[in-house]
N, C-alpha and C. Protein backbone atom coordinates (compact mmCIF):
# COMPACT_ATOMS: atom_id res chain seq x y z
N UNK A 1 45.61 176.58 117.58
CA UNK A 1 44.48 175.68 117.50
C UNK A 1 44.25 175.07 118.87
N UNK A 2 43.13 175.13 119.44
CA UNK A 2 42.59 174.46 120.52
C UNK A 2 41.97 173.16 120.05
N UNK A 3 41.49 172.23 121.35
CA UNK A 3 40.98 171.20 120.81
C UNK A 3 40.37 171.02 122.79
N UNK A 4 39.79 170.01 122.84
CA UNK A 4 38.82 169.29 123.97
C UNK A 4 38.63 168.05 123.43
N UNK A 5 37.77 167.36 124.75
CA UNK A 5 37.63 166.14 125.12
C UNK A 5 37.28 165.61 123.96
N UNK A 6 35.79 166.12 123.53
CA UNK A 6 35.14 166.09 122.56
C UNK A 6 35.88 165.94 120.81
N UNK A 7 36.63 166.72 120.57
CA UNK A 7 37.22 166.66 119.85
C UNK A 7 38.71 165.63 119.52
N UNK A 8 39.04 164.81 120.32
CA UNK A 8 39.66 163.95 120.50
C UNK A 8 39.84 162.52 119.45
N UNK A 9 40.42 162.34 118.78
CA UNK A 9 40.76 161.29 118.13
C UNK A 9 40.90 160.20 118.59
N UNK A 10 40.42 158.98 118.93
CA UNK A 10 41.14 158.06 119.33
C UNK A 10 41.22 156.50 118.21
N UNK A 11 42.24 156.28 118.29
CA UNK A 11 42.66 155.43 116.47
C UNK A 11 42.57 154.25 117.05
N UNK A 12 42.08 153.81 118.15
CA UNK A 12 41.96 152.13 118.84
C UNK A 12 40.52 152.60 119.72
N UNK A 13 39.84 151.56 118.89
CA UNK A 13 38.34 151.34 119.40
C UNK A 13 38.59 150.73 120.87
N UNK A 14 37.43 151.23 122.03
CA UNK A 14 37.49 151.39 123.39
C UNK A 14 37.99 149.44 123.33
N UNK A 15 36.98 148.62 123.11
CA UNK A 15 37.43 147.24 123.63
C UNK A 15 38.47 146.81 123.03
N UNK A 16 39.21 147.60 122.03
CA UNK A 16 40.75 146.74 122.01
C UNK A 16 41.84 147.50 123.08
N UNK A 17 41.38 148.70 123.69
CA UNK A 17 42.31 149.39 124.54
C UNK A 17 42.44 148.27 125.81
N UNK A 18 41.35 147.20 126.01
CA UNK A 18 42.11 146.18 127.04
C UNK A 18 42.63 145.44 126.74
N UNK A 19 43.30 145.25 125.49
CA UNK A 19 44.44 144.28 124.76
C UNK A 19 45.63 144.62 124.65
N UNK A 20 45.81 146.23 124.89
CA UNK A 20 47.40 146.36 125.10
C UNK A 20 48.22 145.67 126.08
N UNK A 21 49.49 145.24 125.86
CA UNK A 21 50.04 144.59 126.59
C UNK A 21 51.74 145.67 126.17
N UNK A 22 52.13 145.91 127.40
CA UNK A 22 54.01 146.21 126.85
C UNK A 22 54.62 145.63 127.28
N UNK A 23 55.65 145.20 126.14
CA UNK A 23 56.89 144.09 126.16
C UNK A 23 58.40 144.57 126.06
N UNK A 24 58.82 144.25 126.64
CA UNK A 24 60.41 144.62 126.54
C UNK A 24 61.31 144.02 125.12
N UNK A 25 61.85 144.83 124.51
CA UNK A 25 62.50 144.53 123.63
C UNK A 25 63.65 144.94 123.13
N UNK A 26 64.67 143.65 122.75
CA UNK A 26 66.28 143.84 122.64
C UNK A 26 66.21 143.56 121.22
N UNK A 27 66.93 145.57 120.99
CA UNK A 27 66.81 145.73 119.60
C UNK A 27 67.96 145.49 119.13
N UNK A 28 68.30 144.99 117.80
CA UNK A 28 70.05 145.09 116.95
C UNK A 28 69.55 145.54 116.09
N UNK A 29 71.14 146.33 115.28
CA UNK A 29 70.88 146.90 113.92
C UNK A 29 72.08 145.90 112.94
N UNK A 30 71.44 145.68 111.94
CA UNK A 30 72.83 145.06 110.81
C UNK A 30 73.36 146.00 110.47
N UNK A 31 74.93 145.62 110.41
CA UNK A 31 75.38 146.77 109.43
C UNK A 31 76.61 145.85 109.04
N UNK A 32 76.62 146.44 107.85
CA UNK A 32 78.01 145.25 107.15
C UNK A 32 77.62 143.91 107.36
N UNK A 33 78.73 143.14 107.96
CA UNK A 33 77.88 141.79 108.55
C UNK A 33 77.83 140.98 109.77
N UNK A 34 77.70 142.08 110.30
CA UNK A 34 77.40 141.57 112.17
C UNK A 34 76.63 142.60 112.33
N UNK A 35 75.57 142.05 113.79
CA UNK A 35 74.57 142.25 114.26
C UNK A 35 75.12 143.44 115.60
N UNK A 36 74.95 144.76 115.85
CA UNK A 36 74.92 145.12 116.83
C UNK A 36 73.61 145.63 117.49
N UNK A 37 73.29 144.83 118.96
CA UNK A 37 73.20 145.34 119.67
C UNK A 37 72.77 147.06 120.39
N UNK A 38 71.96 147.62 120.19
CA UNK A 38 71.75 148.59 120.64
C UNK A 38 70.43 149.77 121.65
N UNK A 39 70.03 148.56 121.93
CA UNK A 39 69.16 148.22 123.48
C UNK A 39 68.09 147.86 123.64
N UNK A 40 67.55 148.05 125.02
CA UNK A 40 66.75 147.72 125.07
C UNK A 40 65.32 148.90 125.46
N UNK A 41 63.99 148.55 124.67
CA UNK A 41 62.96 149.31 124.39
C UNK A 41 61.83 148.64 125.20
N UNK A 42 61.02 149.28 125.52
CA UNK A 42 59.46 149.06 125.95
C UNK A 42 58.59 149.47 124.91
N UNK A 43 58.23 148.33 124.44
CA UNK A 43 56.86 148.97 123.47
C UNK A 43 55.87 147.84 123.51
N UNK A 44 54.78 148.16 122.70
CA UNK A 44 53.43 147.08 122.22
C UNK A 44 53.88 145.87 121.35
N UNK A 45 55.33 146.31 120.48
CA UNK A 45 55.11 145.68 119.33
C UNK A 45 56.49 145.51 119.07
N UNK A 46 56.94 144.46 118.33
CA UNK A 46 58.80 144.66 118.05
C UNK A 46 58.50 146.03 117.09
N UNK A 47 57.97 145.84 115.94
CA UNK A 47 57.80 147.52 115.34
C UNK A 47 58.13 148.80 115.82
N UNK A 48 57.24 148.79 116.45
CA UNK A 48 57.53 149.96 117.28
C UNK A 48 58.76 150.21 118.39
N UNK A 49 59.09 149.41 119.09
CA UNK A 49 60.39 148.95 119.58
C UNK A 49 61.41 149.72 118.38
N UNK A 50 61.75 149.09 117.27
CA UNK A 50 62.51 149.26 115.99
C UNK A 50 62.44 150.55 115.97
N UNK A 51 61.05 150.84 115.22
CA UNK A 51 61.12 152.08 115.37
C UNK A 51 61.55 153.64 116.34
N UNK A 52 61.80 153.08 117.65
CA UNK A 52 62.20 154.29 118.43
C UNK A 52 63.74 154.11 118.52
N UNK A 53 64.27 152.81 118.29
CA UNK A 53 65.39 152.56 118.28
C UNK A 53 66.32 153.75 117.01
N UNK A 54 65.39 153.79 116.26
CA UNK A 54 65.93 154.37 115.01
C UNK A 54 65.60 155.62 115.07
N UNK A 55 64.32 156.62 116.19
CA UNK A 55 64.63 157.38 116.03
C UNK A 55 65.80 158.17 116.40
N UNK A 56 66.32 157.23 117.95
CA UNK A 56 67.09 157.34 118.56
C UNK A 56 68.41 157.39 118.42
N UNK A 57 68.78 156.27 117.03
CA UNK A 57 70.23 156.39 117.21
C UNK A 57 70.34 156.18 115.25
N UNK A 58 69.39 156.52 114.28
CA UNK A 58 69.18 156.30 113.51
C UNK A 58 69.44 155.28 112.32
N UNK A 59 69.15 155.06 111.50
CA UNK A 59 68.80 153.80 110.40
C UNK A 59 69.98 153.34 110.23
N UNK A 60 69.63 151.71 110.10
CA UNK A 60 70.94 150.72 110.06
C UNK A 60 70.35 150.53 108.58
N UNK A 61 71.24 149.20 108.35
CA UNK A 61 70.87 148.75 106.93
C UNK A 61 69.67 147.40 107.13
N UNK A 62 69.72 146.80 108.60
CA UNK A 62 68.84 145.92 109.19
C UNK A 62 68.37 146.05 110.27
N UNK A 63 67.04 145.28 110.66
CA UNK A 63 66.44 145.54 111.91
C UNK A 63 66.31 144.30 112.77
N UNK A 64 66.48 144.09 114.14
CA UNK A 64 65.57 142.95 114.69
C UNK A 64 65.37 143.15 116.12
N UNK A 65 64.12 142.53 116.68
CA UNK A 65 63.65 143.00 117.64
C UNK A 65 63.02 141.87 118.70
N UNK A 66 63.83 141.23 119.92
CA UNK A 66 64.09 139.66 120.41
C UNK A 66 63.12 140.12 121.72
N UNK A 67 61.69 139.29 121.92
CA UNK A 67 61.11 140.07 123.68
C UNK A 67 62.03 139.60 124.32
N UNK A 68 62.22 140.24 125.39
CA UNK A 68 62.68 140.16 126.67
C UNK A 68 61.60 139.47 128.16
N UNK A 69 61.75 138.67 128.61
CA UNK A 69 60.93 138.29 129.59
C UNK A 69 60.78 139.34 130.64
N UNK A 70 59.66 139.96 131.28
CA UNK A 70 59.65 141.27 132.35
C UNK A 70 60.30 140.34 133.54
N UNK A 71 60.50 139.28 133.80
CA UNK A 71 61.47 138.73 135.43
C UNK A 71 62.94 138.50 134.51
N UNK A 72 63.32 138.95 133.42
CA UNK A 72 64.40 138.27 133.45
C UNK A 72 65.65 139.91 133.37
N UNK A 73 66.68 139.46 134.26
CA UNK A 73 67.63 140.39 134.69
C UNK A 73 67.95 141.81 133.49
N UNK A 74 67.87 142.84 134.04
CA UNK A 74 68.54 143.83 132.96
C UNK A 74 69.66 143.11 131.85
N UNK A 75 69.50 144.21 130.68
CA UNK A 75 70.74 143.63 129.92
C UNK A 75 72.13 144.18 130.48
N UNK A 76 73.46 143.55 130.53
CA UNK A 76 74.43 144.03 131.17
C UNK A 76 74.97 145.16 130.08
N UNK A 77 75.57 146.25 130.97
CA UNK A 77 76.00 146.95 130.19
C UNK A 77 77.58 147.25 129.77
N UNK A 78 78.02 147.64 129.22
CA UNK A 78 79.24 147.33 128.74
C UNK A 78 80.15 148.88 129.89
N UNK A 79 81.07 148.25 130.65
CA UNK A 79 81.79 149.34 131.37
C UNK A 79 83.12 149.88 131.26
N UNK A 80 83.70 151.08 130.74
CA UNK A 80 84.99 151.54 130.18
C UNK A 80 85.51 150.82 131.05
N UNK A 81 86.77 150.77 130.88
CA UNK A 81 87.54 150.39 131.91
C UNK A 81 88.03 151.51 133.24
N UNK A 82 88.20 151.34 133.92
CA UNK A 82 88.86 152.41 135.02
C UNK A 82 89.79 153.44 134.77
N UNK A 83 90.24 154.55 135.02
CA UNK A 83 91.63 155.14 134.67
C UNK A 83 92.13 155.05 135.74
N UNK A 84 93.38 154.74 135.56
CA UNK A 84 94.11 154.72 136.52
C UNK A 84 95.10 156.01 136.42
N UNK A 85 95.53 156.43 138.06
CA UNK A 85 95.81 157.37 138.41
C UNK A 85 97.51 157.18 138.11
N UNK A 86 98.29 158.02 137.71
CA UNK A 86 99.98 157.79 137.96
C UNK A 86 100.06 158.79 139.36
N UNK A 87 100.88 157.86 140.08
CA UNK A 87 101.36 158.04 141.45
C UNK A 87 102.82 158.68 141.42
């Protein structure tokens, strides 16, 4: 199937396309009963945020989705520890 310009779908009428805005978002999943942590997303919407989170690392039993300020520092990431060598 081919398709063109013409033929093009677009599901957001032209004057709301200058209302997008993307936000950073720090996603957790529930499971049992603590909250983990499992990163951070760029999207329009916490929704959608959620949603890639899950395609990504798939379905918890809960969702939540906290913006992130764009000046405020990366999230830190968690670093194995070193191996150390026997001498």
């Amino acid at each position: 199937m081919s398709a063109n310009v013409e033929d093009r779908h677009d599901p957001i009428p032209d004057d709301a396309a200058a209302d997008w805005t993307l936000r950073r978002w720090h996603v957790s999943f529930r499971s049992g009963s603590g909250w983990y942590p499992v990163g951070e997303f760029v999207a329009l919407t916490a929704a959608a945020a959620i949603e890639r989170a899950v395609e990504v690392f798939g379905p918890g039993a809960e969702y939540q989705a906290d913006e992130i300020p764009w000046d405020a520092a990366p999230l830190p990431r968690v670093k194995p520890p070193a191996k150390r060598c026997a001498e």
